[in-house]
PDB file of N, CA and C in Angstrom:
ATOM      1  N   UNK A   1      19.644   4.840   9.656  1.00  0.00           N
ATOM      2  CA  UNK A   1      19.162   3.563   9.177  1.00  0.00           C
ATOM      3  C   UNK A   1      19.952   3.189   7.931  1.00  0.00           C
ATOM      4  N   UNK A   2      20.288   1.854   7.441  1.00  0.00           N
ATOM      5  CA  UNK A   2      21.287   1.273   6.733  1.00  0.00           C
ATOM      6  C   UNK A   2      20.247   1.351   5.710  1.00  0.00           C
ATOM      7  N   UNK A   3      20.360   1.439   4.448  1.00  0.00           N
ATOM      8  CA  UNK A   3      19.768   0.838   3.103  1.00  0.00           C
ATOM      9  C   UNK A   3      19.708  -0.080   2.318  1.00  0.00           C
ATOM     10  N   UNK A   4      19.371  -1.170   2.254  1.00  0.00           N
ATOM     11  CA  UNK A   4      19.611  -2.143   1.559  1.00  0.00           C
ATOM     12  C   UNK A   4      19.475  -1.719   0.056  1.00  0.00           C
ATOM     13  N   UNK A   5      20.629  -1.604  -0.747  1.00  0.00           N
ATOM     14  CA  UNK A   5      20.282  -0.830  -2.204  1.00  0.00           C
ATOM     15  C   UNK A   5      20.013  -1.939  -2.871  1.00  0.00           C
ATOM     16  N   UNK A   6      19.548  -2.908  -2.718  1.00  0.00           N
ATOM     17  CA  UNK A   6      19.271  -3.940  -3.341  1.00  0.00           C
ATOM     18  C   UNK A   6      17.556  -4.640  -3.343  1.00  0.00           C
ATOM     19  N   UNK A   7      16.989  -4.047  -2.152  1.00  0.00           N
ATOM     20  CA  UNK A   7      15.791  -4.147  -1.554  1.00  0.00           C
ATOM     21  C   UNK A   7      14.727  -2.980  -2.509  1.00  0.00           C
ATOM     22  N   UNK A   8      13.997  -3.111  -3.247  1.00  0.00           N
ATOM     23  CA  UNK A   8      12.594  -2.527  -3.977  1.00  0.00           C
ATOM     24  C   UNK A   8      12.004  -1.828  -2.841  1.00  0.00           C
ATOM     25  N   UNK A   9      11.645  -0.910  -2.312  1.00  0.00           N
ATOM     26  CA  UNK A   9      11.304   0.027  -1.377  1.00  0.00           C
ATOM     27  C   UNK A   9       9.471   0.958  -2.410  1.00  0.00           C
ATOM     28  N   UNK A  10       8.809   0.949  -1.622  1.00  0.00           N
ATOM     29  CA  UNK A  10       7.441   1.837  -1.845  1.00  0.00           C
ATOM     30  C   UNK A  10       7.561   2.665  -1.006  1.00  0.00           C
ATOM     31  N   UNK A  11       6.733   4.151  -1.503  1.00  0.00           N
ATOM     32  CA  UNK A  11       6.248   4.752  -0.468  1.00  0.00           C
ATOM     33  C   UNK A  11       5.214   4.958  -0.847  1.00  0.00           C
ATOM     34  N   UNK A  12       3.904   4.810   0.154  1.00  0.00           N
ATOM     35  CA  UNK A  12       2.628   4.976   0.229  1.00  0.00           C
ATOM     36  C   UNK A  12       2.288   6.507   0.424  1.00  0.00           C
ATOM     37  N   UNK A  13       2.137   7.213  -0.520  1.00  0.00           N
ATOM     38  CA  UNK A  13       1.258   8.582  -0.204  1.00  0.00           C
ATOM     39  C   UNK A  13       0.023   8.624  -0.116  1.00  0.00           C
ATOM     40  N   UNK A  14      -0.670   8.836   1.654  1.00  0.00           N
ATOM     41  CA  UNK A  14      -1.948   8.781   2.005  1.00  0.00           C
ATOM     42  C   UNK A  14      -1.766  10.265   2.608  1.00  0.00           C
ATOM     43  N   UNK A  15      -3.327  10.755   1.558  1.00  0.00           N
ATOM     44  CA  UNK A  15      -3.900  12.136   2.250  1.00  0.00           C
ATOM     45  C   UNK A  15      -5.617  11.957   2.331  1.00  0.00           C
ATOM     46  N   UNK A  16      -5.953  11.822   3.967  1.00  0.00           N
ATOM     47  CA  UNK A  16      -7.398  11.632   3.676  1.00  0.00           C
ATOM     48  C   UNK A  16      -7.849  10.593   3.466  1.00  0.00           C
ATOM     49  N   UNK A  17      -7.086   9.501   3.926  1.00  0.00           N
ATOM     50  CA  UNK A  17      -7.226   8.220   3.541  1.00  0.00           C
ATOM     51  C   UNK A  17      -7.149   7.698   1.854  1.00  0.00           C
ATOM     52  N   UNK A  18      -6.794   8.596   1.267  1.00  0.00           N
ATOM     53  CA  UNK A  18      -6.387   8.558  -0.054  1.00  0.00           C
ATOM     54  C   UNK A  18      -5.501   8.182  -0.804  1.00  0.00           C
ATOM     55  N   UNK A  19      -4.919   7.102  -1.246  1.00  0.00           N
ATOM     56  CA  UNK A  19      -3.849   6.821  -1.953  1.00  0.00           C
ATOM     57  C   UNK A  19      -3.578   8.235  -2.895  1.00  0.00           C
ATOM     58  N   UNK A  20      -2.342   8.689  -2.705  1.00  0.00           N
ATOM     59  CA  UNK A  20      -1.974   9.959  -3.659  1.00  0.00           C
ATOM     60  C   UNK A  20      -1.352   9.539  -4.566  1.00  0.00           C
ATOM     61  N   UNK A  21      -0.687   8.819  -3.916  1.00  0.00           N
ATOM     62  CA  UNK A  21       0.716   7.977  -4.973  1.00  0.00           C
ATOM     63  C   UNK A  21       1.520   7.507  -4.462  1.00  0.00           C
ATOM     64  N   UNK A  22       2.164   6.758  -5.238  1.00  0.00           N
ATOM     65  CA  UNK A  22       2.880   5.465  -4.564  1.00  0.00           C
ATOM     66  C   UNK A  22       4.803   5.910  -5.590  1.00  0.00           C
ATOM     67  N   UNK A  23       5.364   5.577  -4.980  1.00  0.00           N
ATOM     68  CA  UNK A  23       6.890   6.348  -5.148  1.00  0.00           C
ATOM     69  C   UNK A  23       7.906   4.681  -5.202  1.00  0.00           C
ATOM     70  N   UNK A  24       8.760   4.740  -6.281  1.00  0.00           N
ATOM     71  CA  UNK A  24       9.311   3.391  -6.112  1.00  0.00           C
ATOM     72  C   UNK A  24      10.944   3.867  -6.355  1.00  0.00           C
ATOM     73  N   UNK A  25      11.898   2.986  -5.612  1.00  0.00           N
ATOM     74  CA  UNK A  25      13.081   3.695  -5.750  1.00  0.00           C
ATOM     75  C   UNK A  25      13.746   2.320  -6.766  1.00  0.00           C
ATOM     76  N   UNK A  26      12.795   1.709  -7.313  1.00  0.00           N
ATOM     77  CA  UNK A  26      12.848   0.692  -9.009  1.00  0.00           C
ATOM     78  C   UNK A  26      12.520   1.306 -10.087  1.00  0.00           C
ATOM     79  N   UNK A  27      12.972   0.609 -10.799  1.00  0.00           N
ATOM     80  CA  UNK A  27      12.362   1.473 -12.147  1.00  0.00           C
ATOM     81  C   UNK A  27      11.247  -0.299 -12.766  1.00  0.00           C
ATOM     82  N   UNK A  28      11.439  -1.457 -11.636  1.00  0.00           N
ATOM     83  CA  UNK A  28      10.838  -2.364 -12.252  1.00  0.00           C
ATOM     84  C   UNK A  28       9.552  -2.688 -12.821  1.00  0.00           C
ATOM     85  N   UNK A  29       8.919  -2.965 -13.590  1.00  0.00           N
ATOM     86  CA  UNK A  29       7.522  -2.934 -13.439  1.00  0.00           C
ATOM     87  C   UNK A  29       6.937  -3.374 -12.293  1.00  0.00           C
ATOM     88  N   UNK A  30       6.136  -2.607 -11.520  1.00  0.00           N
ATOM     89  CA  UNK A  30       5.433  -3.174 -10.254  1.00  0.00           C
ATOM     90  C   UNK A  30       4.018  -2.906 -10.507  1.00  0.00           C
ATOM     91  N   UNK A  31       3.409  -3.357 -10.599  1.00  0.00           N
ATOM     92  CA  UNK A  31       1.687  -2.916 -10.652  1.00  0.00           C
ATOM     93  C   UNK A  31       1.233  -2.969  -8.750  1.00  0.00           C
ATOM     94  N   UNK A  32       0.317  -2.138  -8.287  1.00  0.00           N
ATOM     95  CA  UNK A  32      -0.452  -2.459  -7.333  1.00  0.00           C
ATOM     96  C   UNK A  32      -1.644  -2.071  -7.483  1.00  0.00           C
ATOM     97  N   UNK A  33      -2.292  -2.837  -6.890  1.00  0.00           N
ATOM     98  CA  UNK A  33      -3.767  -2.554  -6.641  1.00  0.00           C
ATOM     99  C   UNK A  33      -4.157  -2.482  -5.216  1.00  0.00           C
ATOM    100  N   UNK A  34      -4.640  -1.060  -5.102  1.00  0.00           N
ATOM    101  CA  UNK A  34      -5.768  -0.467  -4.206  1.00  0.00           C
ATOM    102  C   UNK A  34      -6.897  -1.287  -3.814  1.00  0.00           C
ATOM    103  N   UNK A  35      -7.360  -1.765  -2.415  1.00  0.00           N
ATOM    104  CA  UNK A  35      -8.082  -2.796  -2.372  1.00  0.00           C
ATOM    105  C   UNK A  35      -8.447  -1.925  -0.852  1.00  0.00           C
ATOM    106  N   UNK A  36      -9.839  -1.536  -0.864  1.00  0.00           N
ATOM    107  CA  UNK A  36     -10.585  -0.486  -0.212  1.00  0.00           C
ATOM    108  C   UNK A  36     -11.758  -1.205   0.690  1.00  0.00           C
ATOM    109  N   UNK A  37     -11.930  -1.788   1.950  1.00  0.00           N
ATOM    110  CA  UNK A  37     -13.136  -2.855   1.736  1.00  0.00           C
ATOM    111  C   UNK A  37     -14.466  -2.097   3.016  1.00  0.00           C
ATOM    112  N   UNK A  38     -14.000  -0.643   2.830  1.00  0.00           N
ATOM    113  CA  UNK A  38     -14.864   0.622   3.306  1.00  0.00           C
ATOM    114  C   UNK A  38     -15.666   0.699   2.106  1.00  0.00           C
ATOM    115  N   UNK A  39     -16.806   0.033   1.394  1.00  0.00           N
ATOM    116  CA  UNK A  39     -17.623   0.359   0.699  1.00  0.00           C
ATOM    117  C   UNK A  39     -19.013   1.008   0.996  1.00  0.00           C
ATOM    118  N   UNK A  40     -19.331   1.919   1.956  1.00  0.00           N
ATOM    119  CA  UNK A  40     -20.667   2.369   2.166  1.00  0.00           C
ATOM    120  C   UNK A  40     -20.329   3.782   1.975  1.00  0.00           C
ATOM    121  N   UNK A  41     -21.462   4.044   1.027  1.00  0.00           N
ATOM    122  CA  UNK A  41     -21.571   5.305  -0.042  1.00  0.00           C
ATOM    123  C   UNK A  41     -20.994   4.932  -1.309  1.00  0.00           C
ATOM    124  N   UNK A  42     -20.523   3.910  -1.865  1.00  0.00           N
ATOM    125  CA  UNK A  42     -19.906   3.706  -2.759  1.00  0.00           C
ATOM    126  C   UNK A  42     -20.794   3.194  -3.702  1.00  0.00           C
ATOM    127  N   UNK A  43     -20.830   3.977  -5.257  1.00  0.00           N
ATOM    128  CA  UNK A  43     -21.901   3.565  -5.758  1.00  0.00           C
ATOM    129  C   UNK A  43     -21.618   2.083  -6.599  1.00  0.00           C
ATOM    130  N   UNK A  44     -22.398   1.568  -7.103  1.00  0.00           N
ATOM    131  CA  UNK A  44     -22.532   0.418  -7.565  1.00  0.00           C
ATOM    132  C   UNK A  44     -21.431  -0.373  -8.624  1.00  0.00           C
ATOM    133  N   UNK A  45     -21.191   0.540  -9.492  1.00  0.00           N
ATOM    134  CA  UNK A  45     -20.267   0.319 -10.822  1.00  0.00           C
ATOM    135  C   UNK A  45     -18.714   0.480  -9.894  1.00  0.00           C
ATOM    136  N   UNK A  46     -18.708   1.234  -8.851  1.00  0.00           N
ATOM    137  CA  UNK A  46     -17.153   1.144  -8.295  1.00  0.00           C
ATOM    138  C   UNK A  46     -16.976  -0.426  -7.790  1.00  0.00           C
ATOM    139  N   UNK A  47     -17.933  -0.953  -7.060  1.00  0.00           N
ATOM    140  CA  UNK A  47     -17.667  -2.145  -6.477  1.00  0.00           C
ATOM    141  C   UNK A  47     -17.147  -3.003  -7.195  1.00  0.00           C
ATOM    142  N   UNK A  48     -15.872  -3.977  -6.686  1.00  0.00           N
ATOM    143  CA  UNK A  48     -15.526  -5.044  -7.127  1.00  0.00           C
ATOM    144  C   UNK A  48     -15.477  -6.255  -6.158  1.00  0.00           C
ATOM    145  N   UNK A  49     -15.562  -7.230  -6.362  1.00  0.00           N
ATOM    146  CA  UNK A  49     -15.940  -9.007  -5.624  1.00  0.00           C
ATOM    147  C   UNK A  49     -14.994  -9.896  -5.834  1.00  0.00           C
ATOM    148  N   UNK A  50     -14.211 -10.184  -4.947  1.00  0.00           N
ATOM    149  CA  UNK A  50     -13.326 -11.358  -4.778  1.00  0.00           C
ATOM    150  C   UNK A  50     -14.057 -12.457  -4.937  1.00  0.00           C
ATOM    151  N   UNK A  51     -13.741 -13.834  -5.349  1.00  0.00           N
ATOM    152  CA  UNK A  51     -14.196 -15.264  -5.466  1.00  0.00           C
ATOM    153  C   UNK A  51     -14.928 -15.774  -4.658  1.00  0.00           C
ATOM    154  N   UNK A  52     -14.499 -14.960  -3.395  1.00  0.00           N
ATOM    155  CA  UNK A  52     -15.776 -15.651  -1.911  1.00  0.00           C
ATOM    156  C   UNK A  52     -16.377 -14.692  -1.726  1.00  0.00           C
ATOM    157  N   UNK A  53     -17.248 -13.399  -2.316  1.00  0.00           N
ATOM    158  CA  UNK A  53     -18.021 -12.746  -2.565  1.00  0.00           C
ATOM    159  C   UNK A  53     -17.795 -11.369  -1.787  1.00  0.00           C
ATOM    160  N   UNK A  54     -16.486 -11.283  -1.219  1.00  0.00           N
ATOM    161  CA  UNK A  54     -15.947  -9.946  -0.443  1.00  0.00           C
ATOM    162  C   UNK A  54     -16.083  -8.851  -1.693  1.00  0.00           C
ATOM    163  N   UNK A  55     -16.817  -7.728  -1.281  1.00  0.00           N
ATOM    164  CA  UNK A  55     -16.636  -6.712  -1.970  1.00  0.00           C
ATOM    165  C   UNK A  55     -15.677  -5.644  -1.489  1.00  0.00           C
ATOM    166  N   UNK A  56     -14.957  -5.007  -2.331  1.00  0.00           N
ATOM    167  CA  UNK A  56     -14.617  -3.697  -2.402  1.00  0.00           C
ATOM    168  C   UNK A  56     -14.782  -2.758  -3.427  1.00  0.00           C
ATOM    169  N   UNK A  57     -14.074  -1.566  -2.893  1.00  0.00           N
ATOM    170  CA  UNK A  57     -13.314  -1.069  -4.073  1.00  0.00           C
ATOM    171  C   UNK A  57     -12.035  -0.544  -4.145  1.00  0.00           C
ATOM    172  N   UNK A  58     -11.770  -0.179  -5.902  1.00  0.00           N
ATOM    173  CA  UNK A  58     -10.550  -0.055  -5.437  1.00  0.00           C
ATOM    174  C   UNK A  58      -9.785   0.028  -7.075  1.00  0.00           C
ATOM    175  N   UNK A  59      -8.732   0.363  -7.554  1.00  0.00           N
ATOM    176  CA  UNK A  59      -8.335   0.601  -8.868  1.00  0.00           C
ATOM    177  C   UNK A  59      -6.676   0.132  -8.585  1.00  0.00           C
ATOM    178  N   UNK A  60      -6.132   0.144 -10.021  1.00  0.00           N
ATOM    179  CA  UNK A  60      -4.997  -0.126  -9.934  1.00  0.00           C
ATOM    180  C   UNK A  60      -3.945   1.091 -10.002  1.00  0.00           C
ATOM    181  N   UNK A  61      -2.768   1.624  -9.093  1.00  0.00           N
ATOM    182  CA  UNK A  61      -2.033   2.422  -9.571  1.00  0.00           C
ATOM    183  C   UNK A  61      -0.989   2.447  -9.930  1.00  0.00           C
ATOM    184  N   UNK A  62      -0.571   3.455 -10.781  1.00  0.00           N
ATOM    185  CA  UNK A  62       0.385   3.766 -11.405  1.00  0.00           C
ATOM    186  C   UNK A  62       1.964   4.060 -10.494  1.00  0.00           C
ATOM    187  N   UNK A  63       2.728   2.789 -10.736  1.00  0.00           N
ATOM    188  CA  UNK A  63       3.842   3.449  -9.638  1.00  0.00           C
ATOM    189  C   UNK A  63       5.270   4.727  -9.870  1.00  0.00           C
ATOM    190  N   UNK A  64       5.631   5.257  -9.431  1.00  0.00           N
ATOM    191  CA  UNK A  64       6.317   6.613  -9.839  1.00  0.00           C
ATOM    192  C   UNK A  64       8.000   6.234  -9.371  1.00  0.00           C
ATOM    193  N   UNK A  65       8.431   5.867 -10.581  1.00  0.00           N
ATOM    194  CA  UNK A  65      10.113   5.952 -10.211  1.00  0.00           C
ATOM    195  C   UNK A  65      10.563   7.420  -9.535  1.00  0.00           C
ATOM    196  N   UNK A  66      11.353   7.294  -7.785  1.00  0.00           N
ATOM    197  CA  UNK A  66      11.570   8.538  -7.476  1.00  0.00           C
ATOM    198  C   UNK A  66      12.618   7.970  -6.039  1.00  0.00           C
ATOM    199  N   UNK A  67      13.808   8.257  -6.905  1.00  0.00           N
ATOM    200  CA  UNK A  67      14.948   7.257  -5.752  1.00  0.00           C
ATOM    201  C   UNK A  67      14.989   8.465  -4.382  1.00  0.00           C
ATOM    202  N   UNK A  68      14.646   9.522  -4.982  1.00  0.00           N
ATOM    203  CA  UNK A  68      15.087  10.624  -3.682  1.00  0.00           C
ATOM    204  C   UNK A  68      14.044  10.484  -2.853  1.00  0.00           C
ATOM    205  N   UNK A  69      12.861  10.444  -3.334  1.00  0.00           N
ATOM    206  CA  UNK A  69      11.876  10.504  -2.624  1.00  0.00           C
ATOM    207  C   UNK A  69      11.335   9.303  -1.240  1.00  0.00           C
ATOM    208  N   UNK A  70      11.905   8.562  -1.867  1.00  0.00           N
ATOM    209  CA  UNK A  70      11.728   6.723  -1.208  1.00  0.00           C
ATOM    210  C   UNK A  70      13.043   7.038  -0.103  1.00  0.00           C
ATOM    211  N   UNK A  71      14.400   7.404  -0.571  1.00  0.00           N
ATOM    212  CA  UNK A  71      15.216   7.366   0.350  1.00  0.00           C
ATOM    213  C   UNK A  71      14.925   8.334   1.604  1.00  0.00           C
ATOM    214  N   UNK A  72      14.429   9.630   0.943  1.00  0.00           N
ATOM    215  CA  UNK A  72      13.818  10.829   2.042  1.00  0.00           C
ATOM    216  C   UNK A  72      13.092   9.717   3.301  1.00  0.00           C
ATOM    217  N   UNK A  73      11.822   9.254   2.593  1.00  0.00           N
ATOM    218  CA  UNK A  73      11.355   9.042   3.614  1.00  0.00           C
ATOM    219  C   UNK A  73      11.875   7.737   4.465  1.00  0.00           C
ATOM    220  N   UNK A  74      12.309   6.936   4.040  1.00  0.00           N
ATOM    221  CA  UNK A  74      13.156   5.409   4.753  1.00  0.00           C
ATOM    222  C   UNK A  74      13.879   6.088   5.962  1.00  0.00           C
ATOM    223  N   UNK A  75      14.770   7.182   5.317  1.00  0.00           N
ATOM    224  CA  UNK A  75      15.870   8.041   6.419  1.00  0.00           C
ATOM    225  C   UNK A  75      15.435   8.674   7.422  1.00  0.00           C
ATOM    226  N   UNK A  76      13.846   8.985   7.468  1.00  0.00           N
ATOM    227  CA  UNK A  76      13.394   9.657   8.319  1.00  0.00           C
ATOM    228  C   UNK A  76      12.991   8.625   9.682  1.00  0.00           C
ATOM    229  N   UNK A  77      12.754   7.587   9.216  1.00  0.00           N
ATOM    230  CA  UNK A  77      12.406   6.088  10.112  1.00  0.00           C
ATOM    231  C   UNK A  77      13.833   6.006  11.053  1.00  0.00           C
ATOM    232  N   UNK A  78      13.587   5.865  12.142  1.00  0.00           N
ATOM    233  CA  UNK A  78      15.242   5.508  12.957  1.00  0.00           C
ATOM    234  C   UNK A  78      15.371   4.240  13.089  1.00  0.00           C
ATOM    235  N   UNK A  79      14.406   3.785  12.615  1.00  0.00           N
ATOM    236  CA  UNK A  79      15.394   1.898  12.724  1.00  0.00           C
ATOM    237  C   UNK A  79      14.296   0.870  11.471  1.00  0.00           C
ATOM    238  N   UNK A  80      14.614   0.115  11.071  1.00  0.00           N
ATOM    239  CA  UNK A  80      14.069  -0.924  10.375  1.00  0.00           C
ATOM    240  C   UNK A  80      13.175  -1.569  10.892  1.00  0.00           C
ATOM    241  N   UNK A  81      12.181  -1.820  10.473  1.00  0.00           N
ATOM    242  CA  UNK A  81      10.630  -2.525  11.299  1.00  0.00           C
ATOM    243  C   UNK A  81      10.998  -3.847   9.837  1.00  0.00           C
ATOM    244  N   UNK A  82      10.864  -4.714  11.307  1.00  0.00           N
ATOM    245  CA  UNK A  82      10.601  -6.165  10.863  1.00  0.00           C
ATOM    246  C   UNK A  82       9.414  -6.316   9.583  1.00  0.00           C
ATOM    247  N   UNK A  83       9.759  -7.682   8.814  1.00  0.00           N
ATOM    248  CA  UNK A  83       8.898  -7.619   7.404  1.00  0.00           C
ATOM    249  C   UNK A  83       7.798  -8.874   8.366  1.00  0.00           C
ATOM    250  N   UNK A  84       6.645  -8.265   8.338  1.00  0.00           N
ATOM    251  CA  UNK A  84       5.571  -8.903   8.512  1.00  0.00           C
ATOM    252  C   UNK A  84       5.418 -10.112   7.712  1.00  0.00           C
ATOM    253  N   UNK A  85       4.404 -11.513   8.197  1.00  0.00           N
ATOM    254  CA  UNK A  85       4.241 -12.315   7.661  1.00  0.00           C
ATOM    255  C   UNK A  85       3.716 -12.436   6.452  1.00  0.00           C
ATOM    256  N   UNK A  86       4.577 -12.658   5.041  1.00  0.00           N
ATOM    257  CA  UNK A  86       4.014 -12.242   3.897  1.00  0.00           C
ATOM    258  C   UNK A  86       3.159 -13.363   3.220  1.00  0.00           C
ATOM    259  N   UNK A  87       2.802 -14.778   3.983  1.00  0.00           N
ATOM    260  CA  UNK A  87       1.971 -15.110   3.577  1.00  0.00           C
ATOM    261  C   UNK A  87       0.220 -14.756   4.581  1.00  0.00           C
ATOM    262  N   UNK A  88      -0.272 -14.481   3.523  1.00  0.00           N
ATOM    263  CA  UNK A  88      -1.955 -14.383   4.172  1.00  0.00           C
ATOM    264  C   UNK A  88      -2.674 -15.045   3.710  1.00  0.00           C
ATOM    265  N   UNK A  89      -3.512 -16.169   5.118  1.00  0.00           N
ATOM    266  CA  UNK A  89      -4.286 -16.780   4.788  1.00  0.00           C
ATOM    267  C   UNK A  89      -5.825 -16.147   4.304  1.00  0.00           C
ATOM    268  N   UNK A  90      -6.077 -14.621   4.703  1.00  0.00           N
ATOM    269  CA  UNK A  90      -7.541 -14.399   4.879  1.00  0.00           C
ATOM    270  C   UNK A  90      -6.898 -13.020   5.179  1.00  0.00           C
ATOM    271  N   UNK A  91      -8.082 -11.933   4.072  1.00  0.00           N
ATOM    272  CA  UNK A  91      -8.001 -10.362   3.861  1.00  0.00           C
ATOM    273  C   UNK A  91      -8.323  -9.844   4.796  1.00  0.00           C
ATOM    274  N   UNK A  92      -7.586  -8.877   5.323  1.00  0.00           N
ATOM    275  CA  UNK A  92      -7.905  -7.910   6.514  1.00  0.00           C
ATOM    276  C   UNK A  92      -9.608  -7.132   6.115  1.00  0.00           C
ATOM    277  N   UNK A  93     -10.248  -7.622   6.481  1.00  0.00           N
ATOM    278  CA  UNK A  93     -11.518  -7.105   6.650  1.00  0.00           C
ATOM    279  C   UNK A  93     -11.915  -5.819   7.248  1.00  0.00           C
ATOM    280  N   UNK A  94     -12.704  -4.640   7.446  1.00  0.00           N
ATOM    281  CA  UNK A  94     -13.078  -3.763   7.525  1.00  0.00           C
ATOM    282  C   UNK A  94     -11.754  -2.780   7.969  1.00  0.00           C
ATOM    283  N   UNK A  95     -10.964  -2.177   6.983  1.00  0.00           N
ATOM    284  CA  UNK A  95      -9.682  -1.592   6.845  1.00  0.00           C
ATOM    285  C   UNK A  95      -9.578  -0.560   6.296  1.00  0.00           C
ATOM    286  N   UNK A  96      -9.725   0.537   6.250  1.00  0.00           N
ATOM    287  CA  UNK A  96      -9.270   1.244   4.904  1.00  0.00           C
ATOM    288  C   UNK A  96      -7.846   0.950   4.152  1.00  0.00           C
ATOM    289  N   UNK A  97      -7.763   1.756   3.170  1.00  0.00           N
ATOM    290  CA  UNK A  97      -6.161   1.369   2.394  1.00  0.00           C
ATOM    291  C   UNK A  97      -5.158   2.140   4.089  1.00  0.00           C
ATOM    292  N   UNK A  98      -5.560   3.561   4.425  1.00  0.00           N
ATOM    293  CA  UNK A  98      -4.590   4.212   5.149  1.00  0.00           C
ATOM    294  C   UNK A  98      -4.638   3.023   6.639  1.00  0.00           C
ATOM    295  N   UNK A  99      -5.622   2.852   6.846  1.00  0.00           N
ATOM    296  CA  UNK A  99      -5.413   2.397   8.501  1.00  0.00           C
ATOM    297  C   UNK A  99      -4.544   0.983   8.306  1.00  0.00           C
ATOM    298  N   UNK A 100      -4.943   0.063   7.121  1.00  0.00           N
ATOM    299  CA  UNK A 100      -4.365  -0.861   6.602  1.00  0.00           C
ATOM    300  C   UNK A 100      -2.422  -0.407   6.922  1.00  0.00           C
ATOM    301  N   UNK A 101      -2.438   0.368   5.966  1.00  0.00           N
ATOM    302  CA  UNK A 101      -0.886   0.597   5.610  1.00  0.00           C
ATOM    303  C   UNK A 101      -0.235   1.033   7.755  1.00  0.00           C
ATOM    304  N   UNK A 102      -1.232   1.705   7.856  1.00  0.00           N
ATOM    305  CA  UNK A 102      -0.803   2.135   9.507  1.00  0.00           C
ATOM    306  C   UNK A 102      -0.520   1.050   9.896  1.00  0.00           C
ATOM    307  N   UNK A 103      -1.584   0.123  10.076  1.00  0.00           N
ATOM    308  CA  UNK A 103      -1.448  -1.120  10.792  1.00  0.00           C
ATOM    309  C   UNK A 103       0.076  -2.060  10.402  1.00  0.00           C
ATOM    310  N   UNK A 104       0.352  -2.174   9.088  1.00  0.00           N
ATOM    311  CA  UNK A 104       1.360  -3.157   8.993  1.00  0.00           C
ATOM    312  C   UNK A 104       2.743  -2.130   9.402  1.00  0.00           C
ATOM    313  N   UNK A 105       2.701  -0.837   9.486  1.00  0.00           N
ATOM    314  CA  UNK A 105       3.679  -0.561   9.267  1.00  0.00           C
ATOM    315  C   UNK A 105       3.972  -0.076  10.652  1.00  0.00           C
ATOM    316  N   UNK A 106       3.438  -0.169  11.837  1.00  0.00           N
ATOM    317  CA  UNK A 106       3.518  -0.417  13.728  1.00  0.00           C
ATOM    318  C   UNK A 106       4.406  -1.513  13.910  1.00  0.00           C
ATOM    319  N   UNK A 107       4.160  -2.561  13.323  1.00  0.00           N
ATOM    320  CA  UNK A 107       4.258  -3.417  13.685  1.00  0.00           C
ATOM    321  C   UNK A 107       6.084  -4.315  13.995  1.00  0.00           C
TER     322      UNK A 107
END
């Protein structure tokens, strides 16, 4: 697979449906936020509410400059998967973060 060394690349570390950490082969500031909308068992003070009253949860993480690590895994992919439609009208509803990331990244 070709690299675009110009292209900002993530890697999503899910264990357990767990965001572990997130790997950037930038050193740019990127903030993301974790947006979880599996809230049952989740106690009260975790929940957070979007404007049209969708709850989740979910925190912001810390992203990890790690050019080897991002390239490891890109190289392991045998071909480039098309960039999904990056505008969204309306949040993927009952998702976890992992099945979420599964889902866009089939596609």
């Amino acid at each position: 697979m070709t690299t675009n060394t110009n292209q900002i690349r993530l890697v999503i570390h899910v264990e357990g449906g767990i965001v572990q950490a997130i790997y950037s082969n930038s050193s740019a500031p990127i903030q993301v936020a974790i947006q979880d909308f599996d809230i049952e068992g989740a106690d009260g003070d975790e929940i957070a509410m979007l404007n049209d009253g969708t709850e989740f949860i979910g925190h912001i993480e810390a992203i990890i400059h790690n050019d080897s690590c991002v390239a490891d895994v890109f190289a392991a992919f045998d071909k480039e998967y098309p960039v999904i439609d990056k505008i969204r009208t309306a949040y993927p509803t009952g998702l976890s973060v992992a099945n979420y990331f599964l889902l866009i990244n089939r596609r």
